[in-house]
N, C-alpha and C. Protein backbone atom coordinates (compact mmCIF):
# COMPACT_ATOMS: atom_id res chain seq x y z
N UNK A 1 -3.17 -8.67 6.09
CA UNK A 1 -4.46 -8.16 6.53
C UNK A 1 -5.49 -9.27 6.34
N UNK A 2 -6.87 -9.15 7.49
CA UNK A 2 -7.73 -10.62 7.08
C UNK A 2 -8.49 -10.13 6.05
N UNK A 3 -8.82 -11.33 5.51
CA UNK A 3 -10.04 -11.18 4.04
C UNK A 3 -11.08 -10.58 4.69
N UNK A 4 -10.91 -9.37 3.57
CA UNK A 4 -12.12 -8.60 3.81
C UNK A 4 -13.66 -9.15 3.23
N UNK A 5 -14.67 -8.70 3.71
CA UNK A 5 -16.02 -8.49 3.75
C UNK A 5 -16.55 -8.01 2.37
N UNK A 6 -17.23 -8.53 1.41
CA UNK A 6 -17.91 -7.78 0.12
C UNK A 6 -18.72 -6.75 1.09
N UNK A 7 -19.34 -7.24 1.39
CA UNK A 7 -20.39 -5.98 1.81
C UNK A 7 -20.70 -6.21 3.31
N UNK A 8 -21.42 -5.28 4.09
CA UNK A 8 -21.52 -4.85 5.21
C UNK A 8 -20.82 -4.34 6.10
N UNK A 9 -21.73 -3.78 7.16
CA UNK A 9 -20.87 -2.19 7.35
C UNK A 9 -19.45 -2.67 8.03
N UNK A 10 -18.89 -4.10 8.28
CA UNK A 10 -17.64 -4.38 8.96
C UNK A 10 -17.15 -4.15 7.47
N UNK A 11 -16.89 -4.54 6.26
CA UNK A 11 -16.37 -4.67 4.78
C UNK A 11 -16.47 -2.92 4.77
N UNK A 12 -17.19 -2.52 4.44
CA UNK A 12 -17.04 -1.18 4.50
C UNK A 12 -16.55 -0.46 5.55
N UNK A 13 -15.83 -0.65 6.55
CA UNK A 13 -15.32 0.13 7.55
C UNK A 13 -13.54 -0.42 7.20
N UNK A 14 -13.61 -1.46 6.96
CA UNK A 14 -12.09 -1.92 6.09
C UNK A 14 -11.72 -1.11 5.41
N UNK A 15 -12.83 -0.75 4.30
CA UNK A 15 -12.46 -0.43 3.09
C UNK A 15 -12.37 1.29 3.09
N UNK A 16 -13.02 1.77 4.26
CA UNK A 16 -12.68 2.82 4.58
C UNK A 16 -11.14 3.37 5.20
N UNK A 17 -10.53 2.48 6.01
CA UNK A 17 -9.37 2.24 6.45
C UNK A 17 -8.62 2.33 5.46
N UNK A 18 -9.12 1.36 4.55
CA UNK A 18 -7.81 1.20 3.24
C UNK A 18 -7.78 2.61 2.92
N UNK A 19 -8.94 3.47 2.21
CA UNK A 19 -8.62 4.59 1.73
C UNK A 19 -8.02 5.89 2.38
N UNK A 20 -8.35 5.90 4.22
CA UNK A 20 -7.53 6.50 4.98
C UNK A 20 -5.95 6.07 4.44
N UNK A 21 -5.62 5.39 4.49
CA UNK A 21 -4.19 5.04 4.41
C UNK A 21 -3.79 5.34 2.64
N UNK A 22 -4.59 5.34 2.13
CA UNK A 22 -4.32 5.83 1.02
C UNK A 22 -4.74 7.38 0.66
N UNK A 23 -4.91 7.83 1.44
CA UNK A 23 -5.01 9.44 1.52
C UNK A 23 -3.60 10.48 1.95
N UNK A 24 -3.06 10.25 1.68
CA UNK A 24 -1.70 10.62 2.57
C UNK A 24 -0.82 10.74 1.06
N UNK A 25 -0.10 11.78 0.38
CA UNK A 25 0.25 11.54 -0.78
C UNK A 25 1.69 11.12 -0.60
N UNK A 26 2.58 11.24 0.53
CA UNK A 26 3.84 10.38 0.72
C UNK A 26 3.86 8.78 -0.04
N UNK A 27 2.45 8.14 0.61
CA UNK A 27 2.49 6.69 0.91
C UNK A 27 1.50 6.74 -0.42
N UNK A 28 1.09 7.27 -0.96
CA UNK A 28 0.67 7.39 -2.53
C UNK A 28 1.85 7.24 -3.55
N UNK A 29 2.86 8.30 -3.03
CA UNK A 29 3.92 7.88 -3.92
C UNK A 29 4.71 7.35 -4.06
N UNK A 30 4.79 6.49 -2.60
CA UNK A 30 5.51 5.19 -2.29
C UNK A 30 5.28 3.82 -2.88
N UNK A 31 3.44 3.80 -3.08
CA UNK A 31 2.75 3.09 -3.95
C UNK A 31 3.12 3.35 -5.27
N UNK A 32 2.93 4.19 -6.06
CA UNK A 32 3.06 4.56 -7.18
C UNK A 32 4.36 3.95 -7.52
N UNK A 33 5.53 4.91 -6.83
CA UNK A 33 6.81 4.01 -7.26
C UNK A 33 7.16 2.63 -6.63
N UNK A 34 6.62 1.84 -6.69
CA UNK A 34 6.97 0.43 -5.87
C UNK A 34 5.64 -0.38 -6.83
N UNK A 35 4.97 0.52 -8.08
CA UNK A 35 4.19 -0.51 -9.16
C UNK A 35 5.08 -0.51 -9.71
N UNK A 36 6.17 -0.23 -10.14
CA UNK A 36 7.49 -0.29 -11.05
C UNK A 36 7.98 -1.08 -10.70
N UNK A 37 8.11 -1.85 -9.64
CA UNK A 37 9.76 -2.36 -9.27
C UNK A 37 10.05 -2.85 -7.89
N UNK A 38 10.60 -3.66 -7.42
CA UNK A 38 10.88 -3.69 -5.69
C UNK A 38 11.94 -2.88 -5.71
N UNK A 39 11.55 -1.73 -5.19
CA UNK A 39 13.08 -0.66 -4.50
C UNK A 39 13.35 -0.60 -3.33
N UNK A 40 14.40 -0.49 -2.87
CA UNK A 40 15.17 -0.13 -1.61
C UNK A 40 14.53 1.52 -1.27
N UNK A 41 14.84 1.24 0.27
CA UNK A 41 14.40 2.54 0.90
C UNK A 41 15.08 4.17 0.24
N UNK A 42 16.74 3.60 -0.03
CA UNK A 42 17.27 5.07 -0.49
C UNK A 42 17.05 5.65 -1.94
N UNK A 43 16.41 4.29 -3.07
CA UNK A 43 15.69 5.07 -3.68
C UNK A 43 14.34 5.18 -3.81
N UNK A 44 13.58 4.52 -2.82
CA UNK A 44 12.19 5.31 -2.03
C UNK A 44 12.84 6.61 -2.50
N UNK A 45 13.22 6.97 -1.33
CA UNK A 45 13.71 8.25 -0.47
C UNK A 45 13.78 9.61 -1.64
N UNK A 46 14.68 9.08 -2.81
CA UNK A 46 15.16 9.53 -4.10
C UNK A 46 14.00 10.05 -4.49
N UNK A 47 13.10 9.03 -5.25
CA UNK A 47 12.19 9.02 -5.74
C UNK A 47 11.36 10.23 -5.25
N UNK A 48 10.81 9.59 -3.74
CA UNK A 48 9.43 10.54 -3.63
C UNK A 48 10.01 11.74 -2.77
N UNK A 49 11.35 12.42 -2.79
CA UNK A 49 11.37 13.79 -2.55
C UNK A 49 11.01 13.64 -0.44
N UNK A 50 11.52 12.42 0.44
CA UNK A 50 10.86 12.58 1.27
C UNK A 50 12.41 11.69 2.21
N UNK A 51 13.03 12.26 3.28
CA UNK A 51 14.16 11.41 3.93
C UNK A 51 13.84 10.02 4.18
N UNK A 52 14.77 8.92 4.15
CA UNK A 52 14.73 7.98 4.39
C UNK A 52 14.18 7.10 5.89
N UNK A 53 14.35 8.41 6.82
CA UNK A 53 13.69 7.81 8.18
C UNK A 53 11.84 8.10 7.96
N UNK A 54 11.46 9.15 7.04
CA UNK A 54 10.10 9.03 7.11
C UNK A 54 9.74 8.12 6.27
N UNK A 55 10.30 7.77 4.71
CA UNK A 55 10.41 6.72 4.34
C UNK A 55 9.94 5.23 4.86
N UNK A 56 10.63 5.24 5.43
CA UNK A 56 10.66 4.16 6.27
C UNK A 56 9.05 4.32 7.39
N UNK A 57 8.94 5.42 8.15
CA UNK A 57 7.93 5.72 8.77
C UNK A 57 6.11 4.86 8.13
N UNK A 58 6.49 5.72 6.69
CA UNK A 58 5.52 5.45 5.98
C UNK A 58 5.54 3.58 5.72
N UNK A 59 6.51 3.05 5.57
CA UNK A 59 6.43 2.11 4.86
C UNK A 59 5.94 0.91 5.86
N UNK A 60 6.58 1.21 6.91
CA UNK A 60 6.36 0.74 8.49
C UNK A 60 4.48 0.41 8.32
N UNK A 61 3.68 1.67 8.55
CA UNK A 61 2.36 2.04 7.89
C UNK A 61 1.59 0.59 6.98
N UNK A 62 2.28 1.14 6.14
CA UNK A 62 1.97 0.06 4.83
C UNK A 62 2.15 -1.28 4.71
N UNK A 63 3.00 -1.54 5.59
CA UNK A 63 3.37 -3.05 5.76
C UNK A 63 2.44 -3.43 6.86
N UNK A 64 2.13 -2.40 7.90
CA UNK A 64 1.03 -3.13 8.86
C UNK A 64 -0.62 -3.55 8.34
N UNK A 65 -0.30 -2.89 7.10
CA UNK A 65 -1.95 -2.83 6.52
C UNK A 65 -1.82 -3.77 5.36
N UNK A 66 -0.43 -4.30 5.28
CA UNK A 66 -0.65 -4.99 4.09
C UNK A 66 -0.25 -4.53 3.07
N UNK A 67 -0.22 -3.73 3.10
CA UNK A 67 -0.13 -3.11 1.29
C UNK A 67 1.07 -3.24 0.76
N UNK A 68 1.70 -3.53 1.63
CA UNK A 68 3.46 -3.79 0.87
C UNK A 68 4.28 -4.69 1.60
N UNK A 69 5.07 -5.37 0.87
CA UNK A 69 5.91 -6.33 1.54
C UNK A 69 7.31 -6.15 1.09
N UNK A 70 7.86 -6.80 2.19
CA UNK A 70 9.32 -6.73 1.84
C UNK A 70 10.40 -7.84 2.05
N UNK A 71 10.97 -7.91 1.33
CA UNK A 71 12.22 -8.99 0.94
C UNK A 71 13.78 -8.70 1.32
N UNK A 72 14.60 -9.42 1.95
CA UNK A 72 15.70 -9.31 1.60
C UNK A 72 16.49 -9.11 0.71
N UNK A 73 17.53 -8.00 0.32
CA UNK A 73 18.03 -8.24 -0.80
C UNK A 73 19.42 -7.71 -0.25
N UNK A 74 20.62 -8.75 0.05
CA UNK A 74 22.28 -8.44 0.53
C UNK A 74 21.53 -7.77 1.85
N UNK A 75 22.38 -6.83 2.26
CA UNK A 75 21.95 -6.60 3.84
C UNK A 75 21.31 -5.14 3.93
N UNK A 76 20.15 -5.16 2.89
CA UNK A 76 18.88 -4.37 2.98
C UNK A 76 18.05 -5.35 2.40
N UNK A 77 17.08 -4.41 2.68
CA UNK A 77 15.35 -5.11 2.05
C UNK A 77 15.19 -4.22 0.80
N UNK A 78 14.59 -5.07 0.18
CA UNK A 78 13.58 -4.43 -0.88
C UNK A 78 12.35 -4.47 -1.10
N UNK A 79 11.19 -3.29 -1.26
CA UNK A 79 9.88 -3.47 -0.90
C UNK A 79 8.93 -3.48 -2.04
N UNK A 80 7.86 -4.13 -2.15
CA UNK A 80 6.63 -3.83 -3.39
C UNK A 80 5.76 -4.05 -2.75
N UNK A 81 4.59 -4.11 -3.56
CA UNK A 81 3.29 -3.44 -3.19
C UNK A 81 2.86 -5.30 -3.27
N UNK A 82 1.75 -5.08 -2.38
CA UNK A 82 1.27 -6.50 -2.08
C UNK A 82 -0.12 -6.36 -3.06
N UNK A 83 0.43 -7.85 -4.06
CA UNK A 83 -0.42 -7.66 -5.18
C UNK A 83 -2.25 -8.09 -4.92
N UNK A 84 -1.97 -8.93 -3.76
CA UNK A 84 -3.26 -9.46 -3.12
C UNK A 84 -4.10 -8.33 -2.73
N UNK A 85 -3.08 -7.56 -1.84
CA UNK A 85 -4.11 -6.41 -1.69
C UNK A 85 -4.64 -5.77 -2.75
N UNK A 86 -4.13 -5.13 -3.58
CA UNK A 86 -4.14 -4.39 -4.55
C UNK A 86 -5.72 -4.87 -5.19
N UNK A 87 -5.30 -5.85 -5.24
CA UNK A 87 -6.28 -6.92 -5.89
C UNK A 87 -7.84 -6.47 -5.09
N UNK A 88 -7.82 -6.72 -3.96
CA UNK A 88 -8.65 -7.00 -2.83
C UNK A 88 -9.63 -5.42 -3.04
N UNK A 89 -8.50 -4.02 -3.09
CA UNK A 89 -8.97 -2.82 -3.19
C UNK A 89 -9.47 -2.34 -4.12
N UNK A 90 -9.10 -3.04 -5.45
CA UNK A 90 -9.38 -2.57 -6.85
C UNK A 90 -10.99 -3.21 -7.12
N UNK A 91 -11.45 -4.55 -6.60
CA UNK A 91 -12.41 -5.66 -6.38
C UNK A 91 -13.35 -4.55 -6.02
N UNK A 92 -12.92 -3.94 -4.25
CA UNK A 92 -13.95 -3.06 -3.57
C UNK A 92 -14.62 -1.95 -4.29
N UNK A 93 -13.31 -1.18 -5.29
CA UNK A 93 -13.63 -0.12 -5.69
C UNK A 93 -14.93 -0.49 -6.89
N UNK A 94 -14.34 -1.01 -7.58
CA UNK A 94 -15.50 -1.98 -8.69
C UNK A 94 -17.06 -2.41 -8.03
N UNK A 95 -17.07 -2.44 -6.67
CA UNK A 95 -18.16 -2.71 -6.02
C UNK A 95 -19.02 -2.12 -5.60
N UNK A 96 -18.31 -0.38 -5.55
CA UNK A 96 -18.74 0.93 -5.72
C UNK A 96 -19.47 1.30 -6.93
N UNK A 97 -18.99 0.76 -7.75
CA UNK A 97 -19.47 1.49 -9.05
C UNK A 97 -20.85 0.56 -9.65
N UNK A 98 -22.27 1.23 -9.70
CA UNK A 98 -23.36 1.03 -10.27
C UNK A 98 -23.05 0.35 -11.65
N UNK A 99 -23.18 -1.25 -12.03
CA UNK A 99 -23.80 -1.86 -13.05
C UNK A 99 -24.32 -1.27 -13.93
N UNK A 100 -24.88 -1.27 -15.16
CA UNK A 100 -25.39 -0.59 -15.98
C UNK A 100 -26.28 -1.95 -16.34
């Protein structure tokens, strides 16, 4: 995804995007389990209670936005969460919150 914007309304329409995509509790818990660990899709699948083709659906999602990447591992992939982003969203959220 391109470097986002600190502020103005293009940075904030990003950052609105990001949280659309993080509204969805599938791809919440795809996130969640993939801060643990690079896992494979079938224990995605395991994990968040959801078949491996939506699995995949979601992750499809997430990889277009960045938020996760994926690696080869033997003749599957294995996926984690893209720490840049993470980074990038946690920055925004902090940018929300009033100074004292």
């Amino acid at each position: 995804m391109a470097k986002r914007k600190a502020a103005g309304k293009a940075g904030l329409r990003e950052l609105a995007q990001g949280f659309y995509l993080l509204s969805d509790g599938t791809r919440l818990a795809i996130l969640k389990t993939l801060a643990g660990k690079p896992t494979k899709v079938a224990a995605l699948s395991d994990a968040v209670g959801v078949n491996p083709q939506m699995v995949g659906h979601h992750l499809g999602i997430l990889r277009m936005a960045g938020l996760v990447e994926g690696a080869p591992a033997g003749q599957s992939v294995e996926y984690r969460t893209s720490k840049a982003y993470m980074r990038e969203l946690t920055d925004a959220l902090q940018n929300l919150i009033p100074s004292k």
